[in-house]
C-alpha atoms as a PDB file:
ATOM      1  CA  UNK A   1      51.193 -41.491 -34.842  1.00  0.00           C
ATOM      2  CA  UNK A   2      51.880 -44.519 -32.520  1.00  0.00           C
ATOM      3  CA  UNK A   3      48.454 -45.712 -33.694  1.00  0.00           C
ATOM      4  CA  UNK A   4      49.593 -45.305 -37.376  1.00  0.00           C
ATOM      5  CA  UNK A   5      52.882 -47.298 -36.596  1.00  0.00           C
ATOM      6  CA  UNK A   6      50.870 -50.518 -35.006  1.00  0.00           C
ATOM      7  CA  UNK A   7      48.399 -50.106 -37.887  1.00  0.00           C
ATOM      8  CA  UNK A   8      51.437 -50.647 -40.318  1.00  0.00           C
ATOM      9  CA  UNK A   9      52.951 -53.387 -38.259  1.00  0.00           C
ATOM     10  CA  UNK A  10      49.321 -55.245 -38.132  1.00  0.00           C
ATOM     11  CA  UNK A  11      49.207 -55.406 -41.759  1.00  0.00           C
ATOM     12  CA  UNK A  12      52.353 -56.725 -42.494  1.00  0.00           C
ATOM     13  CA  UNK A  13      52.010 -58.975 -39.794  1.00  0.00           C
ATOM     14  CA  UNK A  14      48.701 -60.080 -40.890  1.00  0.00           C
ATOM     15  CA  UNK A  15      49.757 -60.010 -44.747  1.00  0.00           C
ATOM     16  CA  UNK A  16      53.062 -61.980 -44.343  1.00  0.00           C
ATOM     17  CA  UNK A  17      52.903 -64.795 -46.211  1.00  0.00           C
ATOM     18  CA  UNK A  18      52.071 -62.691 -49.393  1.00  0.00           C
ATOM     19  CA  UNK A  19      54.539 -61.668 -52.050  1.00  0.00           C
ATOM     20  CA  UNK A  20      55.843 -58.307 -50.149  1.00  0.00           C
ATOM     21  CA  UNK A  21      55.775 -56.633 -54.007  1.00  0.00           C
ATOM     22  CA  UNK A  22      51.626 -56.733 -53.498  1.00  0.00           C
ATOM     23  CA  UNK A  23      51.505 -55.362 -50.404  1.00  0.00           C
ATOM     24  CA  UNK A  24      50.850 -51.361 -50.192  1.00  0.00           C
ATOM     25  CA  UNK A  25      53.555 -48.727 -48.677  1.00  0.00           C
ATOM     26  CA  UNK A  26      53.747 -47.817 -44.665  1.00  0.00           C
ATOM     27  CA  UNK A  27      52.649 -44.560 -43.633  1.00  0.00           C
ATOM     28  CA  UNK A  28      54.197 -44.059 -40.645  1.00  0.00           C
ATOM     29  CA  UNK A  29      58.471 -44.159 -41.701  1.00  0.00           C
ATOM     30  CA  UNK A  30      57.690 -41.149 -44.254  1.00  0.00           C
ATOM     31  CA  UNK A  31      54.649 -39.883 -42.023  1.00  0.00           C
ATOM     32  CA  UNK A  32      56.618 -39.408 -39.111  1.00  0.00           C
ATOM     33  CA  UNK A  33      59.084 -37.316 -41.199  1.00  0.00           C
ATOM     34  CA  UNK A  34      56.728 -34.515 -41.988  1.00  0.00           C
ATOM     35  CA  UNK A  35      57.294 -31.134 -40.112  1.00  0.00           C
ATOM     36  CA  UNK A  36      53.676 -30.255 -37.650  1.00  0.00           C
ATOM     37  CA  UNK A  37      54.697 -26.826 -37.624  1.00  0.00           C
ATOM     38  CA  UNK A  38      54.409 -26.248 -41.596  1.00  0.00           C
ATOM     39  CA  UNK A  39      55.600 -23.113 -42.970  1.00  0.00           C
ATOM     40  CA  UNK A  40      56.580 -20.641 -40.226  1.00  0.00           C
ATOM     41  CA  UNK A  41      56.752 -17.929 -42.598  1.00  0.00           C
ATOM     42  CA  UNK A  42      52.786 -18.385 -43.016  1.00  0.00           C
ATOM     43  CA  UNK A  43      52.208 -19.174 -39.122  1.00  0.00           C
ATOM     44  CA  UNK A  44      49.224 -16.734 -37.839  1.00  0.00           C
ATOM     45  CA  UNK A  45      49.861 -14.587 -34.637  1.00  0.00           C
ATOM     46  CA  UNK A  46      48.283 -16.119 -31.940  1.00  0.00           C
ATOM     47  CA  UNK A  47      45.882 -13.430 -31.557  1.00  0.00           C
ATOM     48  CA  UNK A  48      44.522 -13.876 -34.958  1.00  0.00           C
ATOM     49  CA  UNK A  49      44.863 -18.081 -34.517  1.00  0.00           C
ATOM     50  CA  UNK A  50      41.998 -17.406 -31.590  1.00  0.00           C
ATOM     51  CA  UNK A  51      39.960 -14.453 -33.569  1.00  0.00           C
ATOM     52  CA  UNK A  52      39.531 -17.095 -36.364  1.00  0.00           C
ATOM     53  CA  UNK A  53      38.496 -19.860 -34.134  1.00  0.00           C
ATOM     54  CA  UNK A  54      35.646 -17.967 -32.336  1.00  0.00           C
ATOM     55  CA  UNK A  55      34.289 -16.606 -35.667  1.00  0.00           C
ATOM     56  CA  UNK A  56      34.197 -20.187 -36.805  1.00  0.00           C
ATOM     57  CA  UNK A  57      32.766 -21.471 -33.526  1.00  0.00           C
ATOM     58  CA  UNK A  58      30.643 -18.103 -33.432  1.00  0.00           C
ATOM     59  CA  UNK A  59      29.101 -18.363 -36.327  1.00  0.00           C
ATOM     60  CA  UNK A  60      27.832 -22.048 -36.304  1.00  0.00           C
ATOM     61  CA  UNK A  61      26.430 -21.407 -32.633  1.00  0.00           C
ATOM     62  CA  UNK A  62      24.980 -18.036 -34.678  1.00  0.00           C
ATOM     63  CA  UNK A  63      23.237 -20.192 -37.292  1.00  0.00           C
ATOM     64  CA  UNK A  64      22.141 -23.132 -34.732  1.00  0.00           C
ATOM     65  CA  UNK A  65      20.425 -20.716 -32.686  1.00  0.00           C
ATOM     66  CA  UNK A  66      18.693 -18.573 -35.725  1.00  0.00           C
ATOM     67  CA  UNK A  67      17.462 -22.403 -36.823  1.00  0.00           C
ATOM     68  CA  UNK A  68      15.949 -23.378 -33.328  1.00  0.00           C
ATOM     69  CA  UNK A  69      14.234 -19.644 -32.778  1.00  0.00           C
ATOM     70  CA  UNK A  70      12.961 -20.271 -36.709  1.00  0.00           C
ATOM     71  CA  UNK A  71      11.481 -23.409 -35.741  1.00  0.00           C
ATOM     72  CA  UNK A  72       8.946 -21.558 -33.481  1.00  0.00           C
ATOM     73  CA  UNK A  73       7.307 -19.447 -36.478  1.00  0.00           C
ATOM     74  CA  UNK A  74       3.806 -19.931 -37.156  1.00  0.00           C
ATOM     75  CA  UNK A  75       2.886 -22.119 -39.854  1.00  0.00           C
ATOM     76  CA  UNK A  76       6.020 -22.563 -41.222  1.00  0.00           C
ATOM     77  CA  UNK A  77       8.432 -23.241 -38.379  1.00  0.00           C
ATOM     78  CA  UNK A  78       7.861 -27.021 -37.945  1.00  0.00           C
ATOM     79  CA  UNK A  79       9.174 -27.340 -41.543  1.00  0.00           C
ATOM     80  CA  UNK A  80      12.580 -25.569 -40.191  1.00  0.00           C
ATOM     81  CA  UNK A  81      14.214 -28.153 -38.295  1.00  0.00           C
ATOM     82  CA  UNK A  82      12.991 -31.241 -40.820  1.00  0.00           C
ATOM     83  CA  UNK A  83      14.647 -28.776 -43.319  1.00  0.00           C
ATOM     84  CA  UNK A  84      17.800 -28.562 -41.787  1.00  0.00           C
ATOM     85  CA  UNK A  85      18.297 -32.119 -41.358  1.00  0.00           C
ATOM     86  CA  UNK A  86      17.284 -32.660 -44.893  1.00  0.00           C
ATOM     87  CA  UNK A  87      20.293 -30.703 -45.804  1.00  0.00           C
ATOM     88  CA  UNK A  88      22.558 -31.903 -43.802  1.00  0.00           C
ATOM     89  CA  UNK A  89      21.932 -35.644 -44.763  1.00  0.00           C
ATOM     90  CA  UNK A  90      21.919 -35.087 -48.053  1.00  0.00           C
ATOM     91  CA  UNK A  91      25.524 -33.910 -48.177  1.00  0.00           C
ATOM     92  CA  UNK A  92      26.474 -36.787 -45.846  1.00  0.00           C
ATOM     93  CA  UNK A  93      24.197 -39.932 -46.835  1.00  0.00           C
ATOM     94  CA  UNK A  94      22.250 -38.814 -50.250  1.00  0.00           C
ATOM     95  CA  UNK A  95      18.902 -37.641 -51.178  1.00  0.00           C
ATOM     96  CA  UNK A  96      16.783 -41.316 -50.200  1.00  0.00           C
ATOM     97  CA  UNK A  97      17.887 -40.898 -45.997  1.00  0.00           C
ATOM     98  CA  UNK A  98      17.778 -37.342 -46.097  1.00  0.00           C
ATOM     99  CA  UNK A  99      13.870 -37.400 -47.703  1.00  0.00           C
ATOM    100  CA  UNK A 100      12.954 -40.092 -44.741  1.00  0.00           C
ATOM    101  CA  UNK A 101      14.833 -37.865 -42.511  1.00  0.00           C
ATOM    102  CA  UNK A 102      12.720 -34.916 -43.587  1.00  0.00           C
ATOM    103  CA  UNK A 103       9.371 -36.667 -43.878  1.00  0.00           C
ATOM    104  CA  UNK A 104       9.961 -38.448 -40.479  1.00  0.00           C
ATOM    105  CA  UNK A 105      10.662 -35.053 -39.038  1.00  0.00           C
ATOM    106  CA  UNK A 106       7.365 -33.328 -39.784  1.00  0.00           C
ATOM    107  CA  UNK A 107       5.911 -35.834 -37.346  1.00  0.00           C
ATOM    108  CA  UNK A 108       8.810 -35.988 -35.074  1.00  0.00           C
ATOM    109  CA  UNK A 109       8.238 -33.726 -31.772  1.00  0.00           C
ATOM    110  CA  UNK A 110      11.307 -30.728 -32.012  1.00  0.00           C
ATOM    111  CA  UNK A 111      13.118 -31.988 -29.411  1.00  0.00           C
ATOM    112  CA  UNK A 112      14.341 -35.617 -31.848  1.00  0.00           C
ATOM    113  CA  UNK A 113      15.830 -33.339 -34.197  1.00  0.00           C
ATOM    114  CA  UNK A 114      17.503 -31.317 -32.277  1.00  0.00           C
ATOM    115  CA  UNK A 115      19.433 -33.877 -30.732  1.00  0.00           C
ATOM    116  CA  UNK A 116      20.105 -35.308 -34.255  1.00  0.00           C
ATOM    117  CA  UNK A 117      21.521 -32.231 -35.807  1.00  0.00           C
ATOM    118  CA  UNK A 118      23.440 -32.052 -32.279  1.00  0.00           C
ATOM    119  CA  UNK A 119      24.624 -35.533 -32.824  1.00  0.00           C
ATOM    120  CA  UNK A 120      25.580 -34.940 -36.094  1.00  0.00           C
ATOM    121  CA  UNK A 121      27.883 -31.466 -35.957  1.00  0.00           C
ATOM    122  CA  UNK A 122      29.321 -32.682 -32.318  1.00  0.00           C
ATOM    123  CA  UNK A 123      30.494 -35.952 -34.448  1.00  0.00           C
ATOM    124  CA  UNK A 124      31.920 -33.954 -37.260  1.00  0.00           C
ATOM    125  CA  UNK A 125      34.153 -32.153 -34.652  1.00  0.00           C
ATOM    126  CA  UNK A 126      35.058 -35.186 -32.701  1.00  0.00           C
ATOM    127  CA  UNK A 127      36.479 -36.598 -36.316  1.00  0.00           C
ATOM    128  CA  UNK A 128      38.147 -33.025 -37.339  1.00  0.00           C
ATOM    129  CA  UNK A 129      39.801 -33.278 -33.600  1.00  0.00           C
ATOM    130  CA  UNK A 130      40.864 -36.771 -34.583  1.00  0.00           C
ATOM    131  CA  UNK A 131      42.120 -36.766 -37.875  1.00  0.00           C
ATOM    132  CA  UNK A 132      44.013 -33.142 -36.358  1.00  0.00           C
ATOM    133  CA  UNK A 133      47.842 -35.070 -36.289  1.00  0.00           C
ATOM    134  CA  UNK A 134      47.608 -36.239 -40.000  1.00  0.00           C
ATOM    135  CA  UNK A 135      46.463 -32.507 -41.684  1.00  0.00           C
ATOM    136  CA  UNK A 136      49.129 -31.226 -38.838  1.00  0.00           C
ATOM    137  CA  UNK A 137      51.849 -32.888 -40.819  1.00  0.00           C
ATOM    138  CA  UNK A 138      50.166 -32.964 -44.550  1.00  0.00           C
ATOM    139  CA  UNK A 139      49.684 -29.215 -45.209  1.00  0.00           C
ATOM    140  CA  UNK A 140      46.220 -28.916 -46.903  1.00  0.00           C
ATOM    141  CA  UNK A 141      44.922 -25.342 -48.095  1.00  0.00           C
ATOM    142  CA  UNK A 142      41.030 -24.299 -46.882  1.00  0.00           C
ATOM    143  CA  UNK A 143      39.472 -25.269 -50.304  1.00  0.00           C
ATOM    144  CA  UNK A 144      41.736 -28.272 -50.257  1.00  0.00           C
ATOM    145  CA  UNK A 145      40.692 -29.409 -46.826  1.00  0.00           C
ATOM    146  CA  UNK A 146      37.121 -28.493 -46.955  1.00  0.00           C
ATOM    147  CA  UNK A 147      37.071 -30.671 -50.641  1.00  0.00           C
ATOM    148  CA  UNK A 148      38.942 -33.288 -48.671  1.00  0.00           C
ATOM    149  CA  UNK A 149      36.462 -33.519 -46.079  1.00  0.00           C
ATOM    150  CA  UNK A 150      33.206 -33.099 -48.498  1.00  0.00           C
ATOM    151  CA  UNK A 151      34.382 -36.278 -50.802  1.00  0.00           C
ATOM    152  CA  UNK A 152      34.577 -38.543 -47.708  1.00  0.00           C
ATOM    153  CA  UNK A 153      31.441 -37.282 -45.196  1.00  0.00           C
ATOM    154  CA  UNK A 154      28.915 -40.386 -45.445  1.00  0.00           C
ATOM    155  CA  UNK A 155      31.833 -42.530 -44.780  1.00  0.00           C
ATOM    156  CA  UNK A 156      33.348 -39.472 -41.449  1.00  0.00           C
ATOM    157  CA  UNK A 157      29.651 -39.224 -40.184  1.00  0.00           C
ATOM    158  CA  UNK A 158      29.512 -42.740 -40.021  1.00  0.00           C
ATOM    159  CA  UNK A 159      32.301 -43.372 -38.217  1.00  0.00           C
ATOM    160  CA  UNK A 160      32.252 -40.454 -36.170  1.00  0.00           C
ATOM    161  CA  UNK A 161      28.555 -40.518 -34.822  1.00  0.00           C
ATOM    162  CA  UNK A 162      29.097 -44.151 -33.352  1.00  0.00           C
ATOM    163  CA  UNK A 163      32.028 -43.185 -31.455  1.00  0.00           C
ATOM    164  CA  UNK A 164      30.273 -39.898 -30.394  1.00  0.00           C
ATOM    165  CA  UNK A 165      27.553 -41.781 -28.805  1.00  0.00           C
ATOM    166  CA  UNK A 166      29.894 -44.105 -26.921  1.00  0.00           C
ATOM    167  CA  UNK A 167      31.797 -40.927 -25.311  1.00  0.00           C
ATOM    168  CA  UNK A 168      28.992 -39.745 -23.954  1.00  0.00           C
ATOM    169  CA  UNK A 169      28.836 -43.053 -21.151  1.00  0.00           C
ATOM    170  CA  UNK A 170      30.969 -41.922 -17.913  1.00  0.00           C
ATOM    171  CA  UNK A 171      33.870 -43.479 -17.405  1.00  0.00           C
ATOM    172  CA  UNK A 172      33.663 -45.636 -20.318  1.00  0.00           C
ATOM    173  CA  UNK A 173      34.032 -42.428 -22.519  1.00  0.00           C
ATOM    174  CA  UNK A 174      37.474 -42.023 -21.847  1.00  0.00           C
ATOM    175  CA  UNK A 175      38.648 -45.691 -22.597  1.00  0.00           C
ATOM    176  CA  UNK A 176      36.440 -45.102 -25.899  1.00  0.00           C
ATOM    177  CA  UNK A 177      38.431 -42.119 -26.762  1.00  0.00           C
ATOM    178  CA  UNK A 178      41.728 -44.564 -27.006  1.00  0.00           C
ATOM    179  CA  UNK A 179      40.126 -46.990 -29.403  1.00  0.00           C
ATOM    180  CA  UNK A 180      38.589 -43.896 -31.492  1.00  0.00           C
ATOM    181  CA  UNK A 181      42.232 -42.595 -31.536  1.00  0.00           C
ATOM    182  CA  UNK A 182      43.652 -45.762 -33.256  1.00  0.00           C
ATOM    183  CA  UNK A 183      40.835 -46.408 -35.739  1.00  0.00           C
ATOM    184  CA  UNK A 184      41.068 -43.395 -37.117  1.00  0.00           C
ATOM    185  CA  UNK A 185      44.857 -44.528 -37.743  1.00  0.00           C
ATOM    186  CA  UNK A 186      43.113 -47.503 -39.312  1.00  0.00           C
ATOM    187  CA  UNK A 187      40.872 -45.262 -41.704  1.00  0.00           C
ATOM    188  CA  UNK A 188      43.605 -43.259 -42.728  1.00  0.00           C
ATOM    189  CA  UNK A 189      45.000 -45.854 -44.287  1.00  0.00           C
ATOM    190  CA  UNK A 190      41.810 -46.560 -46.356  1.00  0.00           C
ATOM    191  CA  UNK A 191      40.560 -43.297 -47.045  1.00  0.00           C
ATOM    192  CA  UNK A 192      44.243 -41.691 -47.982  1.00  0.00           C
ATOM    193  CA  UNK A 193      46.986 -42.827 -50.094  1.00  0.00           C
ATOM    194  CA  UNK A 194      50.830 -43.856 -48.322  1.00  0.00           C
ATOM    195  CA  UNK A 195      52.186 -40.582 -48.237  1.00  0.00           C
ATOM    196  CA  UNK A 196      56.168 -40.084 -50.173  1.00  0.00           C
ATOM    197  CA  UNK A 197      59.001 -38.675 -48.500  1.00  0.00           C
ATOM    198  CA  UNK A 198      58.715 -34.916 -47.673  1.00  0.00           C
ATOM    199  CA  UNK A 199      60.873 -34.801 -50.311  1.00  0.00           C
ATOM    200  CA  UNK A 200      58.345 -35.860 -53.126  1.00  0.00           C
ATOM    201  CA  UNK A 201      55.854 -34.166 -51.393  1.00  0.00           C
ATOM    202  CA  UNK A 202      54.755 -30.666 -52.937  1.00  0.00           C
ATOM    203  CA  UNK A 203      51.839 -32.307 -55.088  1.00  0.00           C
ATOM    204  CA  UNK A 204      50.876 -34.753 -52.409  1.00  0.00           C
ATOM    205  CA  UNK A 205      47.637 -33.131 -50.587  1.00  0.00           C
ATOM    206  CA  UNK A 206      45.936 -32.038 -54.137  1.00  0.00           C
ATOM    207  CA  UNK A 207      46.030 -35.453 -55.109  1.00  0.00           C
ATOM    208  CA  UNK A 208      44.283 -36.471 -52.060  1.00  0.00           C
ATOM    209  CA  UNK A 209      41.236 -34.505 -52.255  1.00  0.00           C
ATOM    210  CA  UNK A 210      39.353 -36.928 -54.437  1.00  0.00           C
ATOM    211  CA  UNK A 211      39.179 -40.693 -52.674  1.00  0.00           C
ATOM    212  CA  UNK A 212      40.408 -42.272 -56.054  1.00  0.00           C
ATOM    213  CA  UNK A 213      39.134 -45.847 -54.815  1.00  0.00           C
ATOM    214  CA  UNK A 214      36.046 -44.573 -52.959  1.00  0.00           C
ATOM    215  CA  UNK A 215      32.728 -46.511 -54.937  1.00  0.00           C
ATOM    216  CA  UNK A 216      34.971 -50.022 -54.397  1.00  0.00           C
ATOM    217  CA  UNK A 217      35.969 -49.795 -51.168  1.00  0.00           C
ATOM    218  CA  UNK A 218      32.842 -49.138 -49.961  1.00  0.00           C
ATOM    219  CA  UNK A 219      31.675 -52.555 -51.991  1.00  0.00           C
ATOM    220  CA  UNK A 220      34.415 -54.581 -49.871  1.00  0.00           C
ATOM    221  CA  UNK A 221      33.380 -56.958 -47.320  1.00  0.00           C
ATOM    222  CA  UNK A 222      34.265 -56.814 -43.792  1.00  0.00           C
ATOM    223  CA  UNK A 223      36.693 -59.402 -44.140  1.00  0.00           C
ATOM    224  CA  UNK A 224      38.619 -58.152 -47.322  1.00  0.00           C
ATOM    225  CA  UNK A 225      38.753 -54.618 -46.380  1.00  0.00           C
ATOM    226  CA  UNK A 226      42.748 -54.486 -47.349  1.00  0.00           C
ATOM    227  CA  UNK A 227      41.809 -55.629 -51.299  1.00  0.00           C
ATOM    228  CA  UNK A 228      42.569 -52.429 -52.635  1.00  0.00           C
ATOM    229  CA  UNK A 229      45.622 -51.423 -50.836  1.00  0.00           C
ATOM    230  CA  UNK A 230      48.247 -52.585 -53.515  1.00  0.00           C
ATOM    231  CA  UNK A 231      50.146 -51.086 -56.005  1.00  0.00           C
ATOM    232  CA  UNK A 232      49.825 -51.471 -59.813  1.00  0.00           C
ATOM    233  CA  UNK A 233      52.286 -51.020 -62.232  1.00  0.00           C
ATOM    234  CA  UNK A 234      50.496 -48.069 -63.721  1.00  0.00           C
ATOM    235  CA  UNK A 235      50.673 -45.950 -60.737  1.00  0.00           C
ATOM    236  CA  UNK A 236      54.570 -46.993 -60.217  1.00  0.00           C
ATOM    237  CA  UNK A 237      54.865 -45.175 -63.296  1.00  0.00           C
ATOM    238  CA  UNK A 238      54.409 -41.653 -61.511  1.00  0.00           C
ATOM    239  CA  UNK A 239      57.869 -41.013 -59.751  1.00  0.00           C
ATOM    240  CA  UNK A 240      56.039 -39.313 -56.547  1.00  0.00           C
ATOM    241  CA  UNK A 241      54.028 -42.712 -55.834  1.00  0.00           C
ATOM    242  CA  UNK A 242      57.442 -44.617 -56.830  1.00  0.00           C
ATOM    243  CA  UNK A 243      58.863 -42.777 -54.267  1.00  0.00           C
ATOM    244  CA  UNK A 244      56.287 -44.491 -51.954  1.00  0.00           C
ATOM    245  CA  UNK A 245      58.140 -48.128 -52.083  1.00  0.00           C
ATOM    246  CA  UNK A 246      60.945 -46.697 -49.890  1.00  0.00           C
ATOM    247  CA  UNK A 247      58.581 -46.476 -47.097  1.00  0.00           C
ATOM    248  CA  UNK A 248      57.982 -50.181 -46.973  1.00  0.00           C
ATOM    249  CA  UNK A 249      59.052 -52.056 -44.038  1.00  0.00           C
ATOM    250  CA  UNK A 250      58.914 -56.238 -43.757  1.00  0.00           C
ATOM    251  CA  UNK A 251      61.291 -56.648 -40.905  1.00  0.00           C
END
């Protein structure tokens, strides 16, 4: 959250000398606001909270080790592994990398793509464990989260993997780990709308699921990345984004 805050306070620093009206609502004032404990009616025992997470954990290490022993059939094992990738770049990066992927992988010894589908699930977990304090405070169901997460994975994988690969130096990992920290403030704020009040809230994560402005962001130059953060007068005319303006801060 103290990432989020300087990420707000950079952009109106950097944007002001522009009409304030143009400029897009904070998310840390009404960010900050939201409970991280949720519903306590609906909180899981602990008991069940760790049962859940070792038959998540259990069954990917289930599936990663039925893939790798597959890979040694006869015949048809070294298409297992260029297989798997294939699939798994296709839902990240589309059906062009995920074909080189697979047709580079036939060739590949086993031991590349194994460290690329290692690569790529340890960096999916490294940006679930990052984006953890902003779906701590906006309550998303499963099939919310997981269509959340599905819209946005070419742009998660990217970011993820490089910072993956940079926490794997000693020592330098653990100054990496800061900087990973507060850009993922930075791509909440482009992958996610300002969040309203808790007040205005109820409807707020099922509008989220689809990333409304996803084909022209990623068309943005480097240096214009904030060209889509604005408001319009069409979407003031929904009173849950109105509700947004309150969380702007200039001073």
């Amino acid at each position: 959250m103290d990432s989020l805050q300087w990420v707000d306070q950079t952009y109106i620093q950097k944007h002001k000398s522009e009409d304030p009206k143009t400029l897009r609502a904070m998310y840390y004032p009404n960010l900050r606001m939201y409970s991280t404990h949720g519903d306590t009616s609906k909180r899981r025992e602990p008991m069940d909270a760790a049962l859940a997470f070792l038959m998540r954990f259990g069954r990917r290490a289930a599936i990663s080790l039925a893939v790798y022993m597959l890979s040694y059939l006869p015949v048809v094992g070294r298409f297992v592994l260029p297989a798997a990738s294939f699939y798994t770049v296709m839902n990240a990066a589309g059906p062009i990398p995920a074909t080189v992927i697979f047709g580079s992988g036939i060739f590949l010894p086993r031991r590349y793509l194994v460290v690329f589908l290692q690569s790529y699930f340890s960096s999916r977990s490294l940006v679930r464990e990052l984006l953890e304090p902003y779906f701590s405070r906006v309550r998303f169901t499963k099939d919310q989260k997981r269509a959340w997460f599905h819209d946005r994975e070419g742009i998660l994988f990217g970011f993820g993997v490089g910072f993956w690969i940079f926490l794997r130096i000693p020592l330098l990992g653990v100054l990496i780990y800061g900087i990973a920290e507060a850009s993922t403030a930075f791509l909440i704020t482009k992958i996610t709308d300002p969040p309203p009040s808790p007040a205005y809230s109820s409807d707020f994560a099922e509008s989220q699921i689809k990333w409304r402005n996803k084909h022209e962001f990623l068309k943005l130059p480097l240096a214009n990345l904030d060209a889509h953060n604005v408001h319009t007068d069409d979407a003031l005319k929904n009173p849950m984004q109105a509700s947004e303006l309150t969380g702007k801060k200039f001073s």
